[in-house]
Protein backbone atom coordinates (compact mmCIF):
# COMPACT_ATOMS: atom_id res chain seq x y z
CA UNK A 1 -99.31 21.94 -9.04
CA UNK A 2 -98.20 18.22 -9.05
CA UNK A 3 -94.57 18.61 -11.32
CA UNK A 4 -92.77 15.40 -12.66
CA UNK A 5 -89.42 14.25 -11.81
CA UNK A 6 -87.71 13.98 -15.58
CA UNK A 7 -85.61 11.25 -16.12
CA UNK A 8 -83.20 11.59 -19.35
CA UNK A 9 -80.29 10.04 -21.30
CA UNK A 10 -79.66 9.99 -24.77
CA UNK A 11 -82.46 8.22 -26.17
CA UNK A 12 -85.31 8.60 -23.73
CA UNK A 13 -86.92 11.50 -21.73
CA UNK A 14 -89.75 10.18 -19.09
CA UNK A 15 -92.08 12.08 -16.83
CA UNK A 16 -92.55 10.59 -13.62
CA UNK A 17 -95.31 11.25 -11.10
CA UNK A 18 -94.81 9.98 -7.42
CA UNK A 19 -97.78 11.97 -6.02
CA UNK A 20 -100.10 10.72 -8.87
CA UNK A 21 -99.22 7.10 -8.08
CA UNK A 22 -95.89 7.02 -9.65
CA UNK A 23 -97.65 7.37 -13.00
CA UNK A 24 -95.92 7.95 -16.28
CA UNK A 25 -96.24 12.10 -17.37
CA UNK A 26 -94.30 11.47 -20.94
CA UNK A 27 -92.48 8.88 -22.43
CA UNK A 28 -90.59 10.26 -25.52
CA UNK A 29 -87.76 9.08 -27.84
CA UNK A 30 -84.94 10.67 -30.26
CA UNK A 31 -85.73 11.04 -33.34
CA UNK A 32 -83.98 13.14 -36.01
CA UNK A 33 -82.36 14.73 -33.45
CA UNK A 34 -85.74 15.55 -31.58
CA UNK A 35 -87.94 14.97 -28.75
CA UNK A 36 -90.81 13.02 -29.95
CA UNK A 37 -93.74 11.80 -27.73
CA UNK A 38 -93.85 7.68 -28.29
CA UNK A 39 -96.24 7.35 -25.01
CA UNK A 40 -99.33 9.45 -24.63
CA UNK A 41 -98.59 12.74 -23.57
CA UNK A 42 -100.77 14.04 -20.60
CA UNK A 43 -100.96 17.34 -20.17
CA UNK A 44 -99.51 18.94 -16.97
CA UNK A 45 -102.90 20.35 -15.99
CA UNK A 46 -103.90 17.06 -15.52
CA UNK A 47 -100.90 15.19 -13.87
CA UNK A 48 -102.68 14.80 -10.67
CA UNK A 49 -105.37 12.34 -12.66
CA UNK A 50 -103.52 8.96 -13.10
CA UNK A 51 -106.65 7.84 -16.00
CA UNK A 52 -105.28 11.37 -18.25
CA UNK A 53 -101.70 9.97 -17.68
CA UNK A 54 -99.07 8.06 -20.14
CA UNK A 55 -99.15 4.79 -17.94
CA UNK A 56 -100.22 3.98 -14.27
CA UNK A 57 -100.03 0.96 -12.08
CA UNK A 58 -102.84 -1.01 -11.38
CA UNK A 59 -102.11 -3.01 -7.83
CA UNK A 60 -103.07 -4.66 -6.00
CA UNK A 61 -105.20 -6.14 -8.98
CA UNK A 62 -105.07 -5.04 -12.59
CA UNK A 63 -108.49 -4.35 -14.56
CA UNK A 64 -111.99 -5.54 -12.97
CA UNK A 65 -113.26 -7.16 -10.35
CA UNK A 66 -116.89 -7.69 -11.15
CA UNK A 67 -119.48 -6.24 -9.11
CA UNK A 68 -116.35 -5.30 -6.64
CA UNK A 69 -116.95 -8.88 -4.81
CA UNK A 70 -113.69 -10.11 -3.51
CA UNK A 71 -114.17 -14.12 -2.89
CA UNK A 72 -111.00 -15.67 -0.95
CA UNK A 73 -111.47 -18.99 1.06
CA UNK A 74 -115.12 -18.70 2.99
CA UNK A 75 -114.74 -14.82 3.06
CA UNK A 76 -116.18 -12.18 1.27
CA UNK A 77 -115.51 -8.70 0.71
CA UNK A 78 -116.91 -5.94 -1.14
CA UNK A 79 -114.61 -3.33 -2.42
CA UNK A 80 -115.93 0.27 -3.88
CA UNK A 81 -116.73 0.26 -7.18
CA UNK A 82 -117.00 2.95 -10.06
CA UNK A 83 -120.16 4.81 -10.73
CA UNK A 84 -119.75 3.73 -14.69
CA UNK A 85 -119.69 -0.21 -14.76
CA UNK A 86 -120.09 -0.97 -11.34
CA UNK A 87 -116.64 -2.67 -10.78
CA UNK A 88 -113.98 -2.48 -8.53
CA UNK A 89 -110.92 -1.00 -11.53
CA UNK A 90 -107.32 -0.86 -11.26
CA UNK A 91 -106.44 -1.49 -7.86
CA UNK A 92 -105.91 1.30 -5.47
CA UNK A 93 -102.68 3.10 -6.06
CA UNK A 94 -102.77 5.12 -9.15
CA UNK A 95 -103.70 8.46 -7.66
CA UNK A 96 -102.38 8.40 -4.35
CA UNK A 97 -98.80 9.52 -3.21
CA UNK A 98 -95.81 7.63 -3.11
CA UNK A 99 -92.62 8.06 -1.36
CA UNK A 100 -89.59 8.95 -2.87
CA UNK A 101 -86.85 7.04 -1.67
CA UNK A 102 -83.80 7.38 -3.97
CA UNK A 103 -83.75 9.21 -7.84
CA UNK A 104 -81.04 11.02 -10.56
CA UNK A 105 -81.78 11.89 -13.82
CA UNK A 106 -81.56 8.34 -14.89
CA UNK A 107 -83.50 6.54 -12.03
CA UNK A 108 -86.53 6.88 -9.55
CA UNK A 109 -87.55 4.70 -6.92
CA UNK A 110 -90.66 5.04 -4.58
CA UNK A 111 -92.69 3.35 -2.03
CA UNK A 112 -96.46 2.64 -1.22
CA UNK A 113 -97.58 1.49 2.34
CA UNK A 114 -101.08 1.03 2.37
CA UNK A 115 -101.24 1.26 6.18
CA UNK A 116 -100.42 4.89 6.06
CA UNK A 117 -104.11 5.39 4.87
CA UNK A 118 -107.60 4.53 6.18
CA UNK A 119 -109.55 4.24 3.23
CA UNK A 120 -107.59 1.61 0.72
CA UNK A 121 -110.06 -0.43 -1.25
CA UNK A 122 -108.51 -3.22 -0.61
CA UNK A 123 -108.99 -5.64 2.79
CA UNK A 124 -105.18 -6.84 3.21
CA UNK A 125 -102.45 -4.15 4.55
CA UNK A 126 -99.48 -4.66 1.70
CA UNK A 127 -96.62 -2.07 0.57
CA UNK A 128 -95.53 -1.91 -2.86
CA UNK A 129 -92.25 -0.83 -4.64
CA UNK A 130 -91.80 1.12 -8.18
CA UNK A 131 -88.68 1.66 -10.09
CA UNK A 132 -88.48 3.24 -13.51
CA UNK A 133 -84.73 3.63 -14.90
CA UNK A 134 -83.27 4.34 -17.97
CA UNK A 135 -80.05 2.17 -19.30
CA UNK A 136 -79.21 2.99 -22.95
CA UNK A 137 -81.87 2.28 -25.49
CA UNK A 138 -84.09 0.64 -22.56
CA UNK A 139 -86.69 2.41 -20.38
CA UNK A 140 -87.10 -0.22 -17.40
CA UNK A 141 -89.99 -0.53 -15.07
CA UNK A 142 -90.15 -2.51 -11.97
CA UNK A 143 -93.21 -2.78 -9.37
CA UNK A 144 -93.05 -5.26 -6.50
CA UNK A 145 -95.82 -6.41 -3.95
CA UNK A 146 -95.48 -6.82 -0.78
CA UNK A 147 -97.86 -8.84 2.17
CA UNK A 148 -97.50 -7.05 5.72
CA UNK A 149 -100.40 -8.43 7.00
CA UNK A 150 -100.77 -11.73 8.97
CA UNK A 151 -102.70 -13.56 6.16
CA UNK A 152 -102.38 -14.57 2.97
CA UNK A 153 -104.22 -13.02 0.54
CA UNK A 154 -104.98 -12.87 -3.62
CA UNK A 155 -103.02 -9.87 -5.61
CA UNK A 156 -102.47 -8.98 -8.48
CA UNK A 157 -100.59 -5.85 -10.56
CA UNK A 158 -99.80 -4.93 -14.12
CA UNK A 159 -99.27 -1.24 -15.75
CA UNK A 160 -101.75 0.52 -18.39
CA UNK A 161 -99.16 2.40 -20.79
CA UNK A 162 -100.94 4.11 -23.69
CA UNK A 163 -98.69 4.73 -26.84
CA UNK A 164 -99.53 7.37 -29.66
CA UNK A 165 -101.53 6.56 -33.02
CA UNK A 166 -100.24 8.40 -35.62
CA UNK A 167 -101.63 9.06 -39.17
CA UNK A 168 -99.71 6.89 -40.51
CA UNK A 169 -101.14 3.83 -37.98
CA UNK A 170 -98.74 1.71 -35.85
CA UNK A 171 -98.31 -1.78 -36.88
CA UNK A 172 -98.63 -3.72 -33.72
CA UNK A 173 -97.21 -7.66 -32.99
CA UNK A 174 -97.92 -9.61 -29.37
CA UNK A 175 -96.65 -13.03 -29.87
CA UNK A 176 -100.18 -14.87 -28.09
CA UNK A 177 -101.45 -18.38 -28.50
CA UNK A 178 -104.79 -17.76 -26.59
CA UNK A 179 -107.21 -15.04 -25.79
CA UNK A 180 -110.31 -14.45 -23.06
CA UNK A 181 -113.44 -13.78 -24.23
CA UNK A 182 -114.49 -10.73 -22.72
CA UNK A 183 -118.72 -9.30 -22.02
CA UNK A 184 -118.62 -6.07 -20.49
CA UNK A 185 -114.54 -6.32 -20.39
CA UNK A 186 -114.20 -9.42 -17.88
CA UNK A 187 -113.63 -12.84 -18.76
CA UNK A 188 -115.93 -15.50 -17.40
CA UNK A 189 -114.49 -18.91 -18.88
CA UNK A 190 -110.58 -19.90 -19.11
CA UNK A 191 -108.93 -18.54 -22.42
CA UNK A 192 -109.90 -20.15 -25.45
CA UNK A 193 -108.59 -19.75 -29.77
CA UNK A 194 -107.56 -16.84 -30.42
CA UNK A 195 -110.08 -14.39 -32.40
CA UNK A 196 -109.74 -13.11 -35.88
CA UNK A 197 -109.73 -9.38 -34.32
CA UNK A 198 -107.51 -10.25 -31.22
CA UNK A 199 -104.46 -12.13 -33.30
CA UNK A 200 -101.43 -10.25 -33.40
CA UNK A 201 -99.36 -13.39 -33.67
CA UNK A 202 -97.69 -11.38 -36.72
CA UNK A 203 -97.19 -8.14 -37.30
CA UNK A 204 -100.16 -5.87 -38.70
CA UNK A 205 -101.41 -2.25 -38.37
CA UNK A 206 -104.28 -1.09 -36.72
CA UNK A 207 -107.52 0.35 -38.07
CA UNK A 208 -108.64 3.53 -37.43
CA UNK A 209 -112.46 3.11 -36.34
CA UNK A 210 -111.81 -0.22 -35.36
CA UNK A 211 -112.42 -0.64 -31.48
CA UNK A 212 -110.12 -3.04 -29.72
CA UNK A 213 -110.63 -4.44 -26.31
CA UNK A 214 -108.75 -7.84 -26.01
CA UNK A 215 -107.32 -9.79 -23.51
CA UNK A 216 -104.66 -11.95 -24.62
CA UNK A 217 -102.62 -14.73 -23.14
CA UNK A 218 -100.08 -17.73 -23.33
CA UNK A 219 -97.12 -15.44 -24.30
CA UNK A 220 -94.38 -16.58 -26.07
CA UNK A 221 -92.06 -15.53 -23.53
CA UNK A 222 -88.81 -15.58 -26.15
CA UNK A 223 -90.48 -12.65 -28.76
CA UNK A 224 -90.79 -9.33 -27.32
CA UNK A 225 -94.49 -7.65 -28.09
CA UNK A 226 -93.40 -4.82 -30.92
CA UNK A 227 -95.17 -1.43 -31.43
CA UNK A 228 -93.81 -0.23 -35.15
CA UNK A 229 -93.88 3.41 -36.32
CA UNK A 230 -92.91 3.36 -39.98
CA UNK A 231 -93.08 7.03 -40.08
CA UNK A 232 -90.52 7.58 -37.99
CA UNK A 233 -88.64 3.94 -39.08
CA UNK A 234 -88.75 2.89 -35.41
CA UNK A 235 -89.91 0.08 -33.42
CA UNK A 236 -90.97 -0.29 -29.81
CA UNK A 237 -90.51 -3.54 -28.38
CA UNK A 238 -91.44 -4.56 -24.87
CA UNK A 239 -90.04 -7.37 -23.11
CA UNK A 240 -91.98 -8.62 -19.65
CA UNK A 241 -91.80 -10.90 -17.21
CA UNK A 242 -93.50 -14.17 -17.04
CA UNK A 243 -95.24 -13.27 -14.53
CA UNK A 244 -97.38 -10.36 -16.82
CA UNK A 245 -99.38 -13.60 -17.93
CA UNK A 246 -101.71 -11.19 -19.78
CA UNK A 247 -101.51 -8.43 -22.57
CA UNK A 248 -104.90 -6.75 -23.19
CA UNK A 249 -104.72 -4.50 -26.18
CA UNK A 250 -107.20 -1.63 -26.21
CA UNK A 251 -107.40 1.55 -28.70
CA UNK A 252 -108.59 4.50 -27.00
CA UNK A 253 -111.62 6.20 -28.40
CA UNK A 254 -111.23 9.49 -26.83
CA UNK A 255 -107.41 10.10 -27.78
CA UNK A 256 -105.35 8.76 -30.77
CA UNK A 257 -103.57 6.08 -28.69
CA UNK A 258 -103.60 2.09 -28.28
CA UNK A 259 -102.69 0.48 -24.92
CA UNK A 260 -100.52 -2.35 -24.44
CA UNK A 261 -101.05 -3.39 -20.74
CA UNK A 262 -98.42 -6.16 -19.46
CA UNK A 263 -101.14 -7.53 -16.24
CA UNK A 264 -100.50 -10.80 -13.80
CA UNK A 265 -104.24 -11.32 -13.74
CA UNK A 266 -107.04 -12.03 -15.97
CA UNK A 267 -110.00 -9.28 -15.95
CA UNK A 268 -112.13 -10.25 -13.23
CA UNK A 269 -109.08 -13.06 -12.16
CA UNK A 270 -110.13 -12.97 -8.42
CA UNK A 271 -113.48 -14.71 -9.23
CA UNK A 272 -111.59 -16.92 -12.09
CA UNK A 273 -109.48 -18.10 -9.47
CA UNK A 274 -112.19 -18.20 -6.84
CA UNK A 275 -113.95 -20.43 -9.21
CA UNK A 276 -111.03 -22.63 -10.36
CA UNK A 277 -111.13 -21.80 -13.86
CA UNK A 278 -107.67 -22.12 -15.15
CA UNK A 279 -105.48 -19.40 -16.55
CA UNK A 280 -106.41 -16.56 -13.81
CA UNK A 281 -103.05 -15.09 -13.26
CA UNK A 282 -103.75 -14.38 -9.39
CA UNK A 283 -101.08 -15.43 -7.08
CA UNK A 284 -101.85 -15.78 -2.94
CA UNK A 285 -99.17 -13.54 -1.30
CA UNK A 286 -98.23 -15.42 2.04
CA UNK A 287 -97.44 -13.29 5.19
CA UNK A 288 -94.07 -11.07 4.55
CA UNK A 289 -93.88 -12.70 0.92
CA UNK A 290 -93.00 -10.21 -1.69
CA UNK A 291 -93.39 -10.77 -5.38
CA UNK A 292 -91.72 -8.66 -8.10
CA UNK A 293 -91.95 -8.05 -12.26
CA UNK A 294 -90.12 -6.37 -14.90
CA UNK A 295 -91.34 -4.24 -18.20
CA UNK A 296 -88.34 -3.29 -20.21
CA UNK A 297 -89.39 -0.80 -23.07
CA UNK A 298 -86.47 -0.63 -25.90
CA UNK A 299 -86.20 1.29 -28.86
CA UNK A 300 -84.67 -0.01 -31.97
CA UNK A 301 -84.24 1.18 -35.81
CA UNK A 302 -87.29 -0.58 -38.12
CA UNK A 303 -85.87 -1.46 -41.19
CA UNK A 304 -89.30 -2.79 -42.65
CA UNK A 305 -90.93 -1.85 -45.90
């Protein structure tokens, strides 16, 4: 059975998974002098299933690529797709092994190569690069990307973390100016005002029974998004990198959770880009270019009403 390496210190406990993609098993916090589960908990039956887990990386794209056509320069390619919406999802990692090349209890870090496998959905050879560490009231996440082949090519990566709804509902607050309309979860135009549903520009709680599924964009880089948990007078704030252009907000219907997903690229970015529609998010990895991004998850005291 697939077991998770357990990283600890005195506010955070995390489950890591390097054979399930170097997914995210548990992410809890201290509370009360308890273990409490902040990140949806999977269970360990299901740790080798990266969609059951607390938070997976999506690379070498995040979210859709419609149809699973891949449009770069005059080629085309066409990736597998998923039997439910008939798009290419998540990249390719998330349930395949990775390497461990260094861990304690406070720190993990593993590789990808996607050489050493003959059936990657994806066209380019790349390697890729996960850290998850723990320092103080921080849990820290760091993926890189890496190009090994001899051409450029379009990439993308982001993480799908999934955090508990409680009964008494999270408020939630992603400091956005813009948002993508979505049909069928992919964008098809460059991001326009921000809906009624999507803003989060201050902080508010969710509503059960409400279904949330937005993509939202031009971050203000200097406020962290915050997860609050009155219950439990504790906030979650997440601080990202510029490069996670995107934060698409989505409450899951199956579990009592809402994910937060820090992504590079838009949903369906590859044809965005292919099109020239601005706001995309892809970047062109050159030949033995790497690119790099941090999440840093902290937890603080909420002294709200």
């Amino acid at each position: 059975m697939t077991e998770a390496h357990v990283l600890q210190n005195a506010h955070w406990q995390a489950g890591i998974l390097p054979q399930t993609g170097a997914s995210i098993a548990f992410g809890r916090v201290r509370y009360s002098g308890n273990w409490i589960d902040l990140m949806r908990p999977t269970d360990d039956t299901h740790y080798g299933n990266s969609s059951n887990c607390s938070s997976f990386i999506m690379l070498p794209w995040a979210n859709r690529i419609r149809d699973g056509v891949l449009h770069f320069g005059d080629a085309e390619y066409q990736l597998g797709t998923t039997k439910d919406d008939g798009t290419a999802r998540h990249g390719d990692v998330r349930n395949r092994p990775w390497q461990i090349v260094s861990s304690d209890e406070k720190y993990i870090r593993m590789t990808f190569d996607s050489r050493d496998f003959d059936d990657v959905n994806f066209p380019f050879a790349f390697t890729a690069q996960a850290e998850y560490r723990l320092e103080d009231e921080a849990f820290i996440w760091d993926v890189s990307l890496t190009n090994v082949d001899d051409q450029p090519f379009p990439a993308g990566f982001g993480h799908h973390p999934y955090f508990v709804r409680t009964d008494t509902m999270p408020l939630v607050e992603i400091p956005t100016e813009k948002e993508f309309h979505l049909t069928q979860a992919m964008a098809d135009a460059a991001p326009a005002n921000i809906t009624e549903k999507g803003d989060f520009r201050e902080l508010r709680g969710l509503v059960d029974g409400v279904q949330l599924d937005n993509l939202l964009t031009e971050r203000d880089l200097s406020r962290p998004v915050r997860i609050v948990y009155p219950q439990w007078r504790s906030e979650l704030q997440m601080q990202a990198d510029a490069i996670f252009k995107h934060i698409l907000i989505y409450t899951d219907t199956k579990t009592p959770s809402v994910a937060v997903e820090p992504q590079t690229n838009a949903n369906d970015g590859f044809n965005l880009y292919d099109q020239g529609i601005n706001g995309s998010g892809v970047f062109v990895l050159q030949p033995s270019e790497t690119i790099s991004g941090t999440v840093r998850l902290s937890i603080h005291p909420y002294e709200g009403a």
